[in-house]
C-alpha atoms as a PDB file:
ATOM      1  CA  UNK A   1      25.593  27.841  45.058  1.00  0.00           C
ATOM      2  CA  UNK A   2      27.319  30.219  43.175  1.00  0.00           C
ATOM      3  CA  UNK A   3      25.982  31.353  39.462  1.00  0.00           C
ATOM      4  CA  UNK A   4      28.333  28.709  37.104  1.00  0.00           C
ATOM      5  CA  UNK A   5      30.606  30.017  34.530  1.00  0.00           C
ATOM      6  CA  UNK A   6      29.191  30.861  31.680  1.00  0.00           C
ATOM      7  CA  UNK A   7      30.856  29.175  29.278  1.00  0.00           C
ATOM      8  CA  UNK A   8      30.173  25.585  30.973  1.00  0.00           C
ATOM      9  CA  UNK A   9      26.716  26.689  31.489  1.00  0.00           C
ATOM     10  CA  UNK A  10      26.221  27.581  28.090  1.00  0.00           C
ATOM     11  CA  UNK A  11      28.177  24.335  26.657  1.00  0.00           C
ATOM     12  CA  UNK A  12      25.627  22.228  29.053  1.00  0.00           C
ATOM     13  CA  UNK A  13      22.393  23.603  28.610  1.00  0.00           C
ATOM     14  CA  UNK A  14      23.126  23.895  24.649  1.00  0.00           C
ATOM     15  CA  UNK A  15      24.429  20.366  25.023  1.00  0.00           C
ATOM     16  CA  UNK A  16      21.312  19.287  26.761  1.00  0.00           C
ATOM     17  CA  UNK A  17      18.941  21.403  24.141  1.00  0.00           C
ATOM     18  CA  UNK A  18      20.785  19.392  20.825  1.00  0.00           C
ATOM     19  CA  UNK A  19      19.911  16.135  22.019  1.00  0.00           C
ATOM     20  CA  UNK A  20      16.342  17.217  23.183  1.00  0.00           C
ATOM     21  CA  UNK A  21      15.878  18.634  20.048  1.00  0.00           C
ATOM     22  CA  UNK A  22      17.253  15.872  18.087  1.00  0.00           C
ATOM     23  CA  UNK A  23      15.267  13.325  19.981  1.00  0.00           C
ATOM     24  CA  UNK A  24      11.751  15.231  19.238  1.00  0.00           C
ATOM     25  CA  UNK A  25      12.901  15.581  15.463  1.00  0.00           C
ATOM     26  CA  UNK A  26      13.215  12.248  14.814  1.00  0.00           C
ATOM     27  CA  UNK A  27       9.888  11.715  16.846  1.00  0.00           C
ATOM     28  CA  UNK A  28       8.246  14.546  14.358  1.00  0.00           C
ATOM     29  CA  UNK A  29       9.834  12.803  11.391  1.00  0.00           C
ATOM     30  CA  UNK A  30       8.529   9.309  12.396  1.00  0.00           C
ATOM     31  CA  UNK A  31       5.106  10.827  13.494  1.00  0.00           C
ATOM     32  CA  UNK A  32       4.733  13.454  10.089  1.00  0.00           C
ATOM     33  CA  UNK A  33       7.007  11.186   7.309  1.00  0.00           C
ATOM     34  CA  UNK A  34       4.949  11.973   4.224  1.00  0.00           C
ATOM     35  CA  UNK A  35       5.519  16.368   5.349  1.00  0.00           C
ATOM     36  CA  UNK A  36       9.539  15.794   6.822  1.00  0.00           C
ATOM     37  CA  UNK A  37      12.882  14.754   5.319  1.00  0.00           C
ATOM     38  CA  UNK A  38      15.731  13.287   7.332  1.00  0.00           C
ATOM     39  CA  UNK A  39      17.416  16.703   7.461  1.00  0.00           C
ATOM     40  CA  UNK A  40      14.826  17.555  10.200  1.00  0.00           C
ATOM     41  CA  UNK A  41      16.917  15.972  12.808  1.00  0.00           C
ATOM     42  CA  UNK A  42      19.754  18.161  12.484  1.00  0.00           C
ATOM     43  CA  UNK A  43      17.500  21.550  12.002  1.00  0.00           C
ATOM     44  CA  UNK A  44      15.745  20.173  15.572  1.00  0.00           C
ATOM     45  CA  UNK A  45      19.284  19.667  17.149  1.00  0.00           C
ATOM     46  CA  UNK A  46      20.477  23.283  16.068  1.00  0.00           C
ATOM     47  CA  UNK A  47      16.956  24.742  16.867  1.00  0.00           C
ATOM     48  CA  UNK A  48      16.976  22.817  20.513  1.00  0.00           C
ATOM     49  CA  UNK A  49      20.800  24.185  21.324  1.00  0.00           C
ATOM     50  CA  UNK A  50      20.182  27.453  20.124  1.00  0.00           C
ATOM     51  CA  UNK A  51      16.745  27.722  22.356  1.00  0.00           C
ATOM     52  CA  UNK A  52      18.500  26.282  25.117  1.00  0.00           C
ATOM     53  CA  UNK A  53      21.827  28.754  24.983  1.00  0.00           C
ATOM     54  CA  UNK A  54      20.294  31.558  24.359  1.00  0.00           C
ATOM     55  CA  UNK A  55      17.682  31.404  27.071  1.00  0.00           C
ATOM     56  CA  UNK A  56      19.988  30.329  29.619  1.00  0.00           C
ATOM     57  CA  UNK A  57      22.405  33.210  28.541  1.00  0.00           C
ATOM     58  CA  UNK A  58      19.604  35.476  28.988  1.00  0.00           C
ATOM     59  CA  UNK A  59      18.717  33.833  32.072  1.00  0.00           C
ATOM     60  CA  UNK A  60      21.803  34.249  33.461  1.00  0.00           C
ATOM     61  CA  UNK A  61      21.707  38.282  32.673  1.00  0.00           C
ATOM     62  CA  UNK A  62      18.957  38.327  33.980  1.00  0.00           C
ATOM     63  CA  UNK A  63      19.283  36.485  37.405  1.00  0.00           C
ATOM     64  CA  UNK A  64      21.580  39.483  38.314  1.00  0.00           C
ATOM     65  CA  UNK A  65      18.979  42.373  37.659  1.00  0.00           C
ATOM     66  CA  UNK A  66      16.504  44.074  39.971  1.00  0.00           C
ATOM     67  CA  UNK A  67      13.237  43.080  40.093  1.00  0.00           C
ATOM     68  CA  UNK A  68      11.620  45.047  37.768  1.00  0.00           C
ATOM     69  CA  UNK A  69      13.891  43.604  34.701  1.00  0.00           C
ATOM     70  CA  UNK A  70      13.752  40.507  36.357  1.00  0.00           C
ATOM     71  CA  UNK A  71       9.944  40.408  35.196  1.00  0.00           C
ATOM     72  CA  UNK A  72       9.751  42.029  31.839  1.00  0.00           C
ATOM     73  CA  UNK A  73      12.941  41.076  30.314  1.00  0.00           C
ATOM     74  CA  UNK A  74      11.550  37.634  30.021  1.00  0.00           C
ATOM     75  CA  UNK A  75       9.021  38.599  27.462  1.00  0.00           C
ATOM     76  CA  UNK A  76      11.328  40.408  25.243  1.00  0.00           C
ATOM     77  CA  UNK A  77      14.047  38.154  24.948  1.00  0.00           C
ATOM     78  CA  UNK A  78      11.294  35.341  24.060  1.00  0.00           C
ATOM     79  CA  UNK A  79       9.975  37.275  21.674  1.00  0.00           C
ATOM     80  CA  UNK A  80      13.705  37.384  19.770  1.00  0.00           C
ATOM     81  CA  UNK A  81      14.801  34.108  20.589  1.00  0.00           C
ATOM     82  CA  UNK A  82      11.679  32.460  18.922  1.00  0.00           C
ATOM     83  CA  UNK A  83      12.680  34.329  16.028  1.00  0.00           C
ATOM     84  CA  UNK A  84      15.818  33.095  15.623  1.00  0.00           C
ATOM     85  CA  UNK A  85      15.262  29.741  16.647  1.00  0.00           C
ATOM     86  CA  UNK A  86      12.742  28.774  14.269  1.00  0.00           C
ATOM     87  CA  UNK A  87      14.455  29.356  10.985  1.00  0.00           C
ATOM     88  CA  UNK A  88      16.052  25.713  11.302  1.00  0.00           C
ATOM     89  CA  UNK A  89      13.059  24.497  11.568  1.00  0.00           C
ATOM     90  CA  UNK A  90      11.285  26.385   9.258  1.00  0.00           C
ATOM     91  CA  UNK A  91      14.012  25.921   6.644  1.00  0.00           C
ATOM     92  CA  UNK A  92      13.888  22.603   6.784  1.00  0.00           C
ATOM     93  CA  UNK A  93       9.624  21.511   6.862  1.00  0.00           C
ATOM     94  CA  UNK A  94       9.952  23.841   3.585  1.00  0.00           C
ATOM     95  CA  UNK A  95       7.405  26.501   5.746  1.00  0.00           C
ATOM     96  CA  UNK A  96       6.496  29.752   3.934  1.00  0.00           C
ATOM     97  CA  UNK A  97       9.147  32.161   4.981  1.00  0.00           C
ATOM     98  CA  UNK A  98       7.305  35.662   4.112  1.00  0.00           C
ATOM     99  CA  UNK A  99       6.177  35.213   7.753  1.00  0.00           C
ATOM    100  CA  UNK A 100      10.130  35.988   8.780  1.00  0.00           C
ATOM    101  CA  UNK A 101       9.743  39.690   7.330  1.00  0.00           C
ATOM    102  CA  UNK A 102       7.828  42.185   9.425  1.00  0.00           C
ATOM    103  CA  UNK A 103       5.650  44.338   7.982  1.00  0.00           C
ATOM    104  CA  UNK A 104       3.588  41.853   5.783  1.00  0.00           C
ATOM    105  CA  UNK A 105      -0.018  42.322   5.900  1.00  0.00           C
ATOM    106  CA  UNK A 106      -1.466  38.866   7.038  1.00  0.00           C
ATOM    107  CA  UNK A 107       1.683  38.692   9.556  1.00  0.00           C
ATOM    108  CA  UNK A 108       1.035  38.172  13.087  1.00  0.00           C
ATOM    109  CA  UNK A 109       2.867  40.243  15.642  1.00  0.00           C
ATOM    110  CA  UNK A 110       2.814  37.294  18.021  1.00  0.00           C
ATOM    111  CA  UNK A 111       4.258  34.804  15.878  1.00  0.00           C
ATOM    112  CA  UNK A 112       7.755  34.127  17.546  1.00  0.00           C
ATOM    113  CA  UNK A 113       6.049  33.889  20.759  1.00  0.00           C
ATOM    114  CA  UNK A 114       3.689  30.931  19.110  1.00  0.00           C
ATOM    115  CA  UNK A 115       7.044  29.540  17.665  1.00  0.00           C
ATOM    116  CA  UNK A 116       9.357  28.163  20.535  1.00  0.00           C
ATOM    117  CA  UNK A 117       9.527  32.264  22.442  1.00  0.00           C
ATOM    118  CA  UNK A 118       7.404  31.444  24.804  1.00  0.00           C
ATOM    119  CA  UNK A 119       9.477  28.339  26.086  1.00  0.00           C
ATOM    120  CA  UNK A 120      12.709  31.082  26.013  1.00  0.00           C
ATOM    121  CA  UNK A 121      10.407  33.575  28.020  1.00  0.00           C
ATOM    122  CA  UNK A 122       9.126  30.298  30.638  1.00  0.00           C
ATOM    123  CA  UNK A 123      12.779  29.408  31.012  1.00  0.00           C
ATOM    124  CA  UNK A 124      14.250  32.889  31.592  1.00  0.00           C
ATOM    125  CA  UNK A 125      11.156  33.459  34.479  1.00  0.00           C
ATOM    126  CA  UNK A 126      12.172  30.487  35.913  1.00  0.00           C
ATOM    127  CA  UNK A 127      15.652  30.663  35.416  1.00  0.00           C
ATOM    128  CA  UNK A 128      16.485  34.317  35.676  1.00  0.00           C
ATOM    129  CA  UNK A 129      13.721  36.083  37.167  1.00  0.00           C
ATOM    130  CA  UNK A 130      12.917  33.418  40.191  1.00  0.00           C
ATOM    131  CA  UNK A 131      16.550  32.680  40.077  1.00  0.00           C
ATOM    132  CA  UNK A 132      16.873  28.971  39.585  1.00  0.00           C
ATOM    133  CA  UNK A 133      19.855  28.852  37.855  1.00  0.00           C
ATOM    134  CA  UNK A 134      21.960  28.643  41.169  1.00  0.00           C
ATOM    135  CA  UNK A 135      19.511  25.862  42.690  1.00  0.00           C
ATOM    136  CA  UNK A 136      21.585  22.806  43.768  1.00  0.00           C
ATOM    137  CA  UNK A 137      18.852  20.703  42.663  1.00  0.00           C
ATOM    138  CA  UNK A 138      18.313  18.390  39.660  1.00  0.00           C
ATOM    139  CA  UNK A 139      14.569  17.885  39.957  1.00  0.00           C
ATOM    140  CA  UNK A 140      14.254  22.035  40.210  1.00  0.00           C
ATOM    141  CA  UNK A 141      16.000  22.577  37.236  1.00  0.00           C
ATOM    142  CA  UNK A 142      14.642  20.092  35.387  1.00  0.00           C
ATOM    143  CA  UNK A 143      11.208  20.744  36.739  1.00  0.00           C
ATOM    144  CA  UNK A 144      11.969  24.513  35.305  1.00  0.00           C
ATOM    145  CA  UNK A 145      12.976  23.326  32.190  1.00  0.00           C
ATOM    146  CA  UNK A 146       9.927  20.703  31.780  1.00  0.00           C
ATOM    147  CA  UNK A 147       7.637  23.272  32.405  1.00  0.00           C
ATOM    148  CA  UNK A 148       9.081  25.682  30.205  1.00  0.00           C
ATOM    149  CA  UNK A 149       8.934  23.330  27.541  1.00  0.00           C
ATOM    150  CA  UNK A 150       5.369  21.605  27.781  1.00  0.00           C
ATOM    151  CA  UNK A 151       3.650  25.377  28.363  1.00  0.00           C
ATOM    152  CA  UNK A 152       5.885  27.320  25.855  1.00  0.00           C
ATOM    153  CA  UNK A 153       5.070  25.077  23.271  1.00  0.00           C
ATOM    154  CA  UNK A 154       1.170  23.952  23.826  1.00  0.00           C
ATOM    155  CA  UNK A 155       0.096  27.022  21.654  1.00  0.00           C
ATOM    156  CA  UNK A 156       2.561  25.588  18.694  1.00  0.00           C
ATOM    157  CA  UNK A 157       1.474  22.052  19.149  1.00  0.00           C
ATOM    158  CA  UNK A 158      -2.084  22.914  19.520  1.00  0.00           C
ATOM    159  CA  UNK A 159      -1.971  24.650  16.464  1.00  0.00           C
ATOM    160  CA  UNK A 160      -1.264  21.638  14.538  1.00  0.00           C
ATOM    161  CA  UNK A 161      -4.330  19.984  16.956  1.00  0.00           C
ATOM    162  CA  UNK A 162      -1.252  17.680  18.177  1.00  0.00           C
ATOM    163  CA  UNK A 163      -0.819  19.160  21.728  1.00  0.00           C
ATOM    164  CA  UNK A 164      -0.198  16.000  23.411  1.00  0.00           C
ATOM    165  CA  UNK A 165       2.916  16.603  21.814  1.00  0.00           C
ATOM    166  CA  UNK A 166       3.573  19.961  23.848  1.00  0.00           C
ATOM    167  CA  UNK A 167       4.136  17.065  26.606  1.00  0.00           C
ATOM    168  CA  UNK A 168       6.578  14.742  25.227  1.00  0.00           C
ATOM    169  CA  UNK A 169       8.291  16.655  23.280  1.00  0.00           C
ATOM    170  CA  UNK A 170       8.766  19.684  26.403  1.00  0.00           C
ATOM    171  CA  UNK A 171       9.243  17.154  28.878  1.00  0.00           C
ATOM    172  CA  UNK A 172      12.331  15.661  27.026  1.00  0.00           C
ATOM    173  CA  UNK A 173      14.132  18.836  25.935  1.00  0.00           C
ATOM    174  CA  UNK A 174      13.535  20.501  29.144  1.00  0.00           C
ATOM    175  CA  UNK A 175      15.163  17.816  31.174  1.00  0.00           C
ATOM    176  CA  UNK A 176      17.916  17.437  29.244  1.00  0.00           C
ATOM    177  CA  UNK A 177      18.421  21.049  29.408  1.00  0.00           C
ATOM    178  CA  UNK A 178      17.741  21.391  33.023  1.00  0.00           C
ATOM    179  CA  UNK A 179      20.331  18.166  33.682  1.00  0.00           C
ATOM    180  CA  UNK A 180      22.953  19.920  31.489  1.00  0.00           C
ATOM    181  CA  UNK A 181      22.171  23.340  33.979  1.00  0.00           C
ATOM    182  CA  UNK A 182      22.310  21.688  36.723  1.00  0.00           C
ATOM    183  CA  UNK A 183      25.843  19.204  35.686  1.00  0.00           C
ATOM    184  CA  UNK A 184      27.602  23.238  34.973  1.00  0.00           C
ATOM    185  CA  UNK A 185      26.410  24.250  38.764  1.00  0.00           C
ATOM    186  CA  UNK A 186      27.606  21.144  40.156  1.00  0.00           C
ATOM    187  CA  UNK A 187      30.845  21.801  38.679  1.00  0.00           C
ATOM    188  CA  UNK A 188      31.133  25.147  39.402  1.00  0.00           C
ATOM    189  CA  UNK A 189      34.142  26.156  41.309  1.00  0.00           C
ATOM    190  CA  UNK A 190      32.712  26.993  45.315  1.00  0.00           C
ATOM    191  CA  UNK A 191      33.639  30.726  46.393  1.00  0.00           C
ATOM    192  CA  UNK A 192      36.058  31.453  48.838  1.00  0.00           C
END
């Protein structure tokens, strides 16, 4: 199968990633009422399209390279992507945003891996670096976007000692993300 465009691609997997991330905010807002307000479920939906896009646009980029980017871009692009795709999320739960400026004292350099980067990193390995993204298979890219989701996000979830979360919440973003992949490459055009 030929790489899909990337504009369908993008409008797919993003599509998939708003209504993952949707369905796990209203699960967070059911599950931690008395710390979330109702506009949680449209920070998760932005948050879950914007993780989704931007790691399969990475993905994509990267599916192209040799080897050697292939296996460190992966880590990088996490690393920026968890950045900006927490400040939804963190706007909304009212977190502490010093953490968003580099340079403070008691600031962790790992911190947009911990929050969402490393499911951007899981799902650029699997979908750039082993090259997924042209699979013909549903169950391969959803199983690449499952376990994207339910590893990248056991060290947030754990965090908050809720990592049975990491589970639920991964498993449903990164099928619907891996369905909406796998819809664009279906309906990619076949090369001559």
């Amino acid at each position: 199968m030929d790489r899909p465009p990337i504009g369908k691609l993008l409008l797919f997997a993003a599509g998939g990633g708003a209504v993952g991330g949707a369905l796990n905010a209203l699960h967070a807002l059911y599950a931690f009422r008395e710390n979330l307000e109702w506009h949680i479920v449209p920070a998760g939906m932005v948050h879950g399209a914007l993780l989704a896009g931007l790691s399969i646009f990475c993905a994509r980029w990267i599916a192209s390279q040799r080897l050697a980017l292939r296996l460190t871009m992966p880590a990088v692009e996490g690393y920026f992507i968890g950045y900006v795709t927490f400040l939804p999320i963190a706007l909304s739960a009212h977190f502490d945003l010093s953490f968003f400026w580099f340079g403070q004292e008691d600031q962790a350099l790992y911190w947009p891996w911990w929050a969402f980067g490393l499911v951007a990193s899981l799902a650029c390995l699997a979908w750039g670096s082993a090259r997924l993204i042209t699979s013909r298979h549903a169950i391969a890219h959803m199983a690449a976007g499952s376990g994207a989701g339910v590893l990248g996000s056991l060290w947030w979830w754990s965090s908050w000692e809720d990592s049975p979360y990491s589970l639920l919440h991964g498993t449903i973003w990164g099928c619907l993300v891996g369905l909406g992949v796998w819809q664009a490459g279906r309906r990619a055009p076949a090369s001559p």
